[in-house]
Protein backbone atom coordinates (compact mmCIF):
# COMPACT_ATOMS: atom_id res chain seq x y z
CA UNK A 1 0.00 0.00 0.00
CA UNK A 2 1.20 3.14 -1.11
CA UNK A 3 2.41 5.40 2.33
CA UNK A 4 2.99 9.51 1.90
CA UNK A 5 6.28 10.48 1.70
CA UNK A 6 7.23 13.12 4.37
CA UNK A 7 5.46 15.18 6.57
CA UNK A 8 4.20 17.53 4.26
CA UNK A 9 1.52 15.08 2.66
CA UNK A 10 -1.92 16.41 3.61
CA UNK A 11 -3.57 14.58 6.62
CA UNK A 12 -7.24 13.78 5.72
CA UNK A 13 -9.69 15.45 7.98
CA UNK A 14 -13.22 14.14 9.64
CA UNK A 15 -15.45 12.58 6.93
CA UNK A 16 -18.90 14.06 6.77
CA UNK A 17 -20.94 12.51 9.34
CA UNK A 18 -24.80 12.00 8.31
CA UNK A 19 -25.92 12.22 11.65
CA UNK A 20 -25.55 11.70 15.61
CA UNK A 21 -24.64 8.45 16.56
CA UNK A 22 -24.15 7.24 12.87
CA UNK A 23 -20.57 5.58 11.76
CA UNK A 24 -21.23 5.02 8.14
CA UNK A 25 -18.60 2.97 5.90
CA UNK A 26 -16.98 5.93 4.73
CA UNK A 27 -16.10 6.66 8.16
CA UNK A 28 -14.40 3.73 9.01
CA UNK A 29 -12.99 3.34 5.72
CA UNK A 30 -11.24 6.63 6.54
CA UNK A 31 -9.77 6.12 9.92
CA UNK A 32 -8.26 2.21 8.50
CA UNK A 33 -6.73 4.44 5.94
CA UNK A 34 -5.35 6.51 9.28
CA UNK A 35 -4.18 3.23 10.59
CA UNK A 36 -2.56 2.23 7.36
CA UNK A 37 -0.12 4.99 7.48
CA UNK A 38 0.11 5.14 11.65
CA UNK A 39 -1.31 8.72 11.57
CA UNK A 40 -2.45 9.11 15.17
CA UNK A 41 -3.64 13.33 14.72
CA UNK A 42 -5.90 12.25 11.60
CA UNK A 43 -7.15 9.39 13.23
CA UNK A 44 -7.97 11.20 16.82
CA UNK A 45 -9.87 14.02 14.75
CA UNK A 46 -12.11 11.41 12.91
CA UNK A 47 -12.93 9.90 16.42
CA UNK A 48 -13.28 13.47 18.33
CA UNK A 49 -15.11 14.86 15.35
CA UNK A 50 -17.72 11.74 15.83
CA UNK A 51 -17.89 12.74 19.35
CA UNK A 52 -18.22 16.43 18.30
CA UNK A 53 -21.45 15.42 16.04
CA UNK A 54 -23.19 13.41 18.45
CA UNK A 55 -22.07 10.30 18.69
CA UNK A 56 -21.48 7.82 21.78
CA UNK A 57 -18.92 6.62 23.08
CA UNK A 58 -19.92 3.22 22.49
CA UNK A 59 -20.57 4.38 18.77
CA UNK A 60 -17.38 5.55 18.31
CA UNK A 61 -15.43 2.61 20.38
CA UNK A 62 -17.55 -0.16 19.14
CA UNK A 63 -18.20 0.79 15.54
CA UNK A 64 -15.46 2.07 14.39
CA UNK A 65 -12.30 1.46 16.81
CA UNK A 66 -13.07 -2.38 17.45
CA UNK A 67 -14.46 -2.72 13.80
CA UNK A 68 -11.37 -1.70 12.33
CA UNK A 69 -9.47 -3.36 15.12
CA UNK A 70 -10.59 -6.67 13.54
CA UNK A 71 -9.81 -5.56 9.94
CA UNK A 72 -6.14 -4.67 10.81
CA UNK A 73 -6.25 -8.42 13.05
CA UNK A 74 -7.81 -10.08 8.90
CA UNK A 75 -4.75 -8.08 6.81
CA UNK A 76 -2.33 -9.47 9.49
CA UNK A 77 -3.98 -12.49 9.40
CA UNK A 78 -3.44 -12.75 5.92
CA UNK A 79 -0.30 -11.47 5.03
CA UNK A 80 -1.31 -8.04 3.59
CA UNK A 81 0.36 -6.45 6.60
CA UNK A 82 3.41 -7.43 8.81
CA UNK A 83 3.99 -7.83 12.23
CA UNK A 84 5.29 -4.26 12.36
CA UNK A 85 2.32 -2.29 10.63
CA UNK A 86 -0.57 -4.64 13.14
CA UNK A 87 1.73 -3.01 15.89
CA UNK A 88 1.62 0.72 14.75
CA UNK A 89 -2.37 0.79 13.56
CA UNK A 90 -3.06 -0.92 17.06
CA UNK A 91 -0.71 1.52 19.30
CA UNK A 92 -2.92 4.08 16.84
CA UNK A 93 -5.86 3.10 18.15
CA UNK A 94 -5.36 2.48 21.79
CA UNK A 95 -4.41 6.17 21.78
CA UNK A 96 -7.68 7.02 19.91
CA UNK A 97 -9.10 5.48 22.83
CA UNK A 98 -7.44 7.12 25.63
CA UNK A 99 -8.56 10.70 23.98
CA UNK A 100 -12.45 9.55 23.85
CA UNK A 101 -11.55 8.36 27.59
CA UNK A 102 -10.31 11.74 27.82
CA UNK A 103 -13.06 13.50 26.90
CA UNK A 104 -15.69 11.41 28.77
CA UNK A 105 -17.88 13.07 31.41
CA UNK A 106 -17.12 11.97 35.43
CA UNK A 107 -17.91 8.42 36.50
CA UNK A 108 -21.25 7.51 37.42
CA UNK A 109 -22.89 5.76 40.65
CA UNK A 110 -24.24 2.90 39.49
CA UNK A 111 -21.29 -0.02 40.65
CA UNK A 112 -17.93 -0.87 41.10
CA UNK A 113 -16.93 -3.43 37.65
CA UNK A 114 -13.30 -4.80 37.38
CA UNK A 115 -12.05 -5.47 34.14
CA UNK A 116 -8.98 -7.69 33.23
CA UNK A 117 -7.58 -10.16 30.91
CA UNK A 118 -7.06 -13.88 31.34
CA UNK A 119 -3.58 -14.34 32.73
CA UNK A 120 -1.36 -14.72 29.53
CA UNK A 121 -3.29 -12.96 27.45
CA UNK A 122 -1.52 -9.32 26.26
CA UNK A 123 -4.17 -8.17 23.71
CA UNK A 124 -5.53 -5.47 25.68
CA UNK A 125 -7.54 -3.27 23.30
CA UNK A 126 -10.74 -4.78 23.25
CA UNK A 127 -11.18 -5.29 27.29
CA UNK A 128 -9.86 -1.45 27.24
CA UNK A 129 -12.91 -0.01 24.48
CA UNK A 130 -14.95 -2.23 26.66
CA UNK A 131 -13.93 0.05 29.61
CA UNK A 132 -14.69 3.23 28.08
CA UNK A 133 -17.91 1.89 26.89
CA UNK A 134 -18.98 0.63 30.74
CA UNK A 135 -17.76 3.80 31.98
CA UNK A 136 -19.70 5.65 29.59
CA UNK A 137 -22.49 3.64 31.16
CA UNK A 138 -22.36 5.11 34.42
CA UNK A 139 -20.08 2.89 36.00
CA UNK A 140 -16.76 2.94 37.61
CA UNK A 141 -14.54 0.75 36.07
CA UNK A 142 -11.06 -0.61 37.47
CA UNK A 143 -9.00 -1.75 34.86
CA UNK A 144 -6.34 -4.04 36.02
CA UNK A 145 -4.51 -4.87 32.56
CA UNK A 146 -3.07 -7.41 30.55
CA UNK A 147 -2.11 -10.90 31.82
CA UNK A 148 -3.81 -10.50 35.11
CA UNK A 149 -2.54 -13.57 37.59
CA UNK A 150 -5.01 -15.02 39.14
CA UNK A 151 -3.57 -14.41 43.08
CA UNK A 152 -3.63 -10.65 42.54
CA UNK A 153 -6.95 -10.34 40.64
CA UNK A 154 -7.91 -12.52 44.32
CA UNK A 155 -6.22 -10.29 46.51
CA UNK A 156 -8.01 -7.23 44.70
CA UNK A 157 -11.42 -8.51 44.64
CA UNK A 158 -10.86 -8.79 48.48
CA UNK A 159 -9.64 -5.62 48.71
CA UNK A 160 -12.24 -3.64 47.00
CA UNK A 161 -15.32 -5.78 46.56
CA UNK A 162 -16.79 -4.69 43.25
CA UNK A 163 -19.86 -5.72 42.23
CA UNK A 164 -18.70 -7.83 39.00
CA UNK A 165 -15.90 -8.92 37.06
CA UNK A 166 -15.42 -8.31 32.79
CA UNK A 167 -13.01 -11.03 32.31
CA UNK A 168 -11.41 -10.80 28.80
CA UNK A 169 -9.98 -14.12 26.75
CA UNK A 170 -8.78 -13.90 23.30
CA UNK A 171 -7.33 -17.00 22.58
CA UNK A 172 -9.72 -20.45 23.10
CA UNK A 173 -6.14 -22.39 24.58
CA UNK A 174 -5.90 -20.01 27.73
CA UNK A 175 -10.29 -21.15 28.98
CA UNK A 176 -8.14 -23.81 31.34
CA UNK A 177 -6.82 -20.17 33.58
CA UNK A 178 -9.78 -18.69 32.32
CA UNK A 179 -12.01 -21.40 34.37
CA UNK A 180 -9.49 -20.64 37.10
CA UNK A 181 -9.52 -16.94 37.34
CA UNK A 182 -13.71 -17.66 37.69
CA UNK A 183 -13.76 -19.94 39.72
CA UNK A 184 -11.35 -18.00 41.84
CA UNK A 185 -13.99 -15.01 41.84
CA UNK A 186 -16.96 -16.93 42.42
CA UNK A 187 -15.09 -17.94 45.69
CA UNK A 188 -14.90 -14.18 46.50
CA UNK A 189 -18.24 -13.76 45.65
CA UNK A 190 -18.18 -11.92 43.11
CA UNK A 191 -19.94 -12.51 39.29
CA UNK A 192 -18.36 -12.92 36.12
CA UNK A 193 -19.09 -11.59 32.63
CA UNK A 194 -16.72 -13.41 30.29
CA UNK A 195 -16.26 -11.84 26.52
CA UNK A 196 -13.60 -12.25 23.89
CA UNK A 197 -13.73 -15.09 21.24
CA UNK A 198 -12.00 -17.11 23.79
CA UNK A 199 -14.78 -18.33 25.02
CA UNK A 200 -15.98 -19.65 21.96
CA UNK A 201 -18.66 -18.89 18.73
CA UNK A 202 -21.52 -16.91 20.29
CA UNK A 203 -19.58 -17.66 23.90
CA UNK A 204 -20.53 -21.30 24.15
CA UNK A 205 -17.76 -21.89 26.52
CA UNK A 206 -18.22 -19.25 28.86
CA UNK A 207 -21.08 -21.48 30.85
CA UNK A 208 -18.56 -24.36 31.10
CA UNK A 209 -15.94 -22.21 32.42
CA UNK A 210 -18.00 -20.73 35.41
CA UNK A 211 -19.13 -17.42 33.67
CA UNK A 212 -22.86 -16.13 33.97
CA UNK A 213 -23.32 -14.28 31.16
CA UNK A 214 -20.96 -13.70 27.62
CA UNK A 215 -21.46 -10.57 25.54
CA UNK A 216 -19.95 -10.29 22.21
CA UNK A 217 -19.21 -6.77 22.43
CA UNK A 218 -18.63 -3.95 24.76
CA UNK A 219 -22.38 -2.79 24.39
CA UNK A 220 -23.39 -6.53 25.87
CA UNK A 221 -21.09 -5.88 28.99
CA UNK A 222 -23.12 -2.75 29.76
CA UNK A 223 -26.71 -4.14 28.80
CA UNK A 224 -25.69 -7.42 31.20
CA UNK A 225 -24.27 -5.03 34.17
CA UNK A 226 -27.51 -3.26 34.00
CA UNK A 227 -29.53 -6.56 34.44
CA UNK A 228 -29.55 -8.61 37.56
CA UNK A 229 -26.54 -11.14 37.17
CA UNK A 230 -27.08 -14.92 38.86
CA UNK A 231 -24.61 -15.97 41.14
CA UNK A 232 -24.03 -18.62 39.16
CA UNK A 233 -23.88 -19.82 35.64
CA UNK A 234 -26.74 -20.57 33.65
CA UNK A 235 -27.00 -24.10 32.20
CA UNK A 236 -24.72 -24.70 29.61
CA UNK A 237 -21.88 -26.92 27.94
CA UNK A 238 -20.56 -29.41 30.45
CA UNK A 239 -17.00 -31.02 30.53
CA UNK A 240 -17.42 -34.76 29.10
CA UNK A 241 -16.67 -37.62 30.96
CA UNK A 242 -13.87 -38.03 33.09
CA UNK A 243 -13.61 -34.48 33.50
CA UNK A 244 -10.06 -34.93 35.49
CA UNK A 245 -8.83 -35.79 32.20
CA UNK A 246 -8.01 -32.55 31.05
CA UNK A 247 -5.72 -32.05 34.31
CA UNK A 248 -3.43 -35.15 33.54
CA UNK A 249 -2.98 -33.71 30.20
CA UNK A 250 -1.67 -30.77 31.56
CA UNK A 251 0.67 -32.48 33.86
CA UNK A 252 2.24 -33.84 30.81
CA UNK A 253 2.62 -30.80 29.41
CA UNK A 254 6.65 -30.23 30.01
CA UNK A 255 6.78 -33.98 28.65
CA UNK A 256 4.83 -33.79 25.42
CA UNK A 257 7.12 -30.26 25.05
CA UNK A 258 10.35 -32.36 25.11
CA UNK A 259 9.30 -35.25 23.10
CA UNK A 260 8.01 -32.87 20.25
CA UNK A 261 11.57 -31.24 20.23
CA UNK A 262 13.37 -34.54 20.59
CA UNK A 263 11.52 -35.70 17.36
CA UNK A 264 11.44 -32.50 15.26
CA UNK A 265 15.37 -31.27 16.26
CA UNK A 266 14.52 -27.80 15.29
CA UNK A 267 17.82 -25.48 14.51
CA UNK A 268 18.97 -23.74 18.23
CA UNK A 269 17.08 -20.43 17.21
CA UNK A 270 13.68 -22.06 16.53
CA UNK A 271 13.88 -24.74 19.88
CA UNK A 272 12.04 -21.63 22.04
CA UNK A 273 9.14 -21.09 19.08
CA UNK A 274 8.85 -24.64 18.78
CA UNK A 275 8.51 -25.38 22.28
CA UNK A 276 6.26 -22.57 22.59
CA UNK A 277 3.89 -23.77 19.76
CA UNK A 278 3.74 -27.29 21.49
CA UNK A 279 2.67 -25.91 24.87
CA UNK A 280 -0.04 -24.13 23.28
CA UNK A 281 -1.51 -27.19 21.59
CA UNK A 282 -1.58 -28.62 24.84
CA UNK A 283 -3.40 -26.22 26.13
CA UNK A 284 -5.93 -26.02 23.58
CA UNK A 285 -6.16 -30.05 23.94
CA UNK A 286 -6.67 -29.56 27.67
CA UNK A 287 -9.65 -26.87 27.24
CA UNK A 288 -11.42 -28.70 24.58
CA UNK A 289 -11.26 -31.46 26.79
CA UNK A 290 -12.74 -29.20 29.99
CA UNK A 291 -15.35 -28.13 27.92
CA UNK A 292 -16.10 -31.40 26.16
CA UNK A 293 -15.87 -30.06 22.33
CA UNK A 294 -13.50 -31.11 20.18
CA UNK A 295 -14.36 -28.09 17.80
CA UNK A 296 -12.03 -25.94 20.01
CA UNK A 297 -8.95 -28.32 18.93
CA UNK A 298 -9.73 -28.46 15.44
CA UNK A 299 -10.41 -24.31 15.33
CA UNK A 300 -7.08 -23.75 17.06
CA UNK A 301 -5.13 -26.11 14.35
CA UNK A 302 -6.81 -24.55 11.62
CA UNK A 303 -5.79 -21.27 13.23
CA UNK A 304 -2.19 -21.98 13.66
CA UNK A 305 -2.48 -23.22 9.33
CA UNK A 306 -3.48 -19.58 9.05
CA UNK A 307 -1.20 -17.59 10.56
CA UNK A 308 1.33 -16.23 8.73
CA UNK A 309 4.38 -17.24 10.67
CA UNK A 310 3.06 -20.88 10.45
CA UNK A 311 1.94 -21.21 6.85
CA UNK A 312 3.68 -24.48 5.25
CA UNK A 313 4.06 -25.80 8.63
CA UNK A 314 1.99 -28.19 8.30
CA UNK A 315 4.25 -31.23 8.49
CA UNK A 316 5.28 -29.47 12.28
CA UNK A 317 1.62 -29.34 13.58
CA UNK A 318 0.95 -32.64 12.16
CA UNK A 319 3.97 -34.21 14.38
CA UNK A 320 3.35 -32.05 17.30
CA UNK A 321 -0.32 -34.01 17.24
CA UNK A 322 0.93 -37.84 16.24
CA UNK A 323 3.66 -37.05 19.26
CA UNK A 324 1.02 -35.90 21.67
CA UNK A 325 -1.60 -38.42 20.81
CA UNK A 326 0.78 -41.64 20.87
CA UNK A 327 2.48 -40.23 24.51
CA UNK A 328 -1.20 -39.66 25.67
CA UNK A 329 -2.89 -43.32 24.26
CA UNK A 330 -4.42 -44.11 27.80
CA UNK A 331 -6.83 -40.59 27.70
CA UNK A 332 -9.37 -41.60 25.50
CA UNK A 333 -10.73 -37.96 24.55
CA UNK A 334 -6.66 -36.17 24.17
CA UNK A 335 -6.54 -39.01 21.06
CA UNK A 336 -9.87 -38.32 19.91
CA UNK A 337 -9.88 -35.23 19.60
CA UNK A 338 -5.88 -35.06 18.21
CA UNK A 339 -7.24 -37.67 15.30
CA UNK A 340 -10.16 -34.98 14.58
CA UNK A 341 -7.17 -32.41 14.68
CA UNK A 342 -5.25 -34.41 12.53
CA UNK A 343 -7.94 -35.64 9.52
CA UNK A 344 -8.28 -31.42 9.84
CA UNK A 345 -4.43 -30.83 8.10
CA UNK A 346 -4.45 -34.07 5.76
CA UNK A 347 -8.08 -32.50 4.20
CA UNK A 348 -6.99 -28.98 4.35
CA UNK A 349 -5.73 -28.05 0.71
């Protein structure tokens, strides 16, 4: 994509905006092309000027922010952009959001919410737009970060007392601390709303975990804050039988990591991304397994054939799951579901 050359190439102002609380294509459409070229004045204007014509914060945060969020997340995806340009367009926008924050009114009375992220997970954006958004709702939100461990998000809860938890999950292979960080809070008493795609299509997971409510966006964490929330989860998914499986599997984890390297040999500067792609699989084996669905193995594989760091490594992810499976023969749903895994990469073109 083309990219002005010096700083004298004009900076394209606000696009017209029809109306109050309207974020038509052209608008977003103008702030990706912000993002493209990591122009953080142009693409605070377009989001201000919103503001300036009426719009929410939630319309500006959830409609355009998060929707181009997931655009720059497809042309990474994809190969159109590299690791470095995903990095500038999202440091873009998580300033974009600090100036809406910035021009928010004072926090309301309605509750105390804490928001975090599943310990291990770093993408931050979307549980902080979702902040912004409850805020904007009349509450006051603590936001405790990225890769919150489970003992402090405890020690907090303890500490303060809030009324409810936003927990944030991003990647399906981190439900197992996920279902930990819950079921850590429903010991302090205190509710969880679960949201990310972590939890699975439409949040399917997010019962099975401990969660009482999902929302796919930050508009659902406000609408479910302002209902009442159950102390505990509504009926949902449950783990399949021999639910303890999923914890031996993770006590093999450091095992299946070495016998993965031991077979592939990788080169001395790929042992540490190797290894690292092997302990996620387990993972993602170990929470398909806690929430009885195989679908959150095969989704992950076909993930990691997508990403653009892993294309043509098939042949790798296919002996990372014939290593795991044969070393894991006496857990009846870790081979089942690494055979699904495995007819997934030998049909995949």
């Amino acid at each position: 994509m083309s990219r002005p050359d010096g700083p004298t190439a004009a900076a394209p102002g606000p696009p017209a905006v029809p109306g109050p609380a309207v974020v038509g294509p052209e608008v977003v459409a103008a702030y990706l092309d912000c993002l493209d070229r990591a122009d953080l004045p142009a693409a605070t204007r377009i989001a201000t000027g919103l503001l300036d014509a009426g719009s929410s914060v939630a319309d500006v945060l959830v409609d355009l922010v998060a929707v181009t969020q997931r655009e720059v997340g497809l042309r990474w995806l994809t190969g159109r952009w590299s690791v470095a340009q995903e990095h500038a367009a999202t440091h873009v926008s998580e300033r974009v959001v600090e100036a809406v924050a910035a021009r928010s009114g004072p926090t309301g009375d309605r509750g105390h919410v804490v928001m975090a992220c599943v310990e291990g997970e770093w993408h931050a954006l979307a549980a902080r737009i979702v902040v912004e958004v409850v805020r904007a709702a009349g509450w006051r939100v603590t936001f405790l970060g990225a890769s919150v461990p489970v003992r402090h998000l405890v020690s907090y809860l303890h500490q303060t007392g809030p009324d409810a938890v936003l927990l944030s999950c991003v990647q399906p292979s981190r439900l197992i601390r996920a279902g930990r960080m819950i079921e850590a809070c429903r010991a302090a008493g205190v509710p969880v709303v679960a949201g990310g795609p972590g939890f699975g299509p439409d949040g399917r997971w997010a019962a099975a975990v401990g969660a009482v409510a999902w929302g796919a966006t930050a508009r659902d964490a406000a609408r479910l804050l302002a209902g009442p929330l159950c102390p505990t989860p509504p009926t949902g998914p449950v783990p399949a039988a021999g639910t303890d499986e999923y914890v031996a599997v993770l006590r093999r984890r450091r095992d299946l990591v070495q016998l993965v390297l031991r077979e592939v040999a990788p080169e001395p500067d790929r042992v540490e991304d190797v290894a690292g792609a092997v302990a996620q699989l387990v993972d993602a084996l170990a929470a398909a397994i806690r929430v009885g669905d195989p679908g959150l193995l095969v989704e992950f594989v076909r993930w990691q054939t997508e990403v653009p760091d892993a294309r043509d490594g098939s042949p790798l992810l296919d002996t990372m799951l014939r290593v795991c499976a044969t070393a894991l023969t006496e857990h009846p749903h870790a081979g089942n579901y690494l055979r699904q895994a495995r007819t997934l990469l030998t049909t995949t073109p």
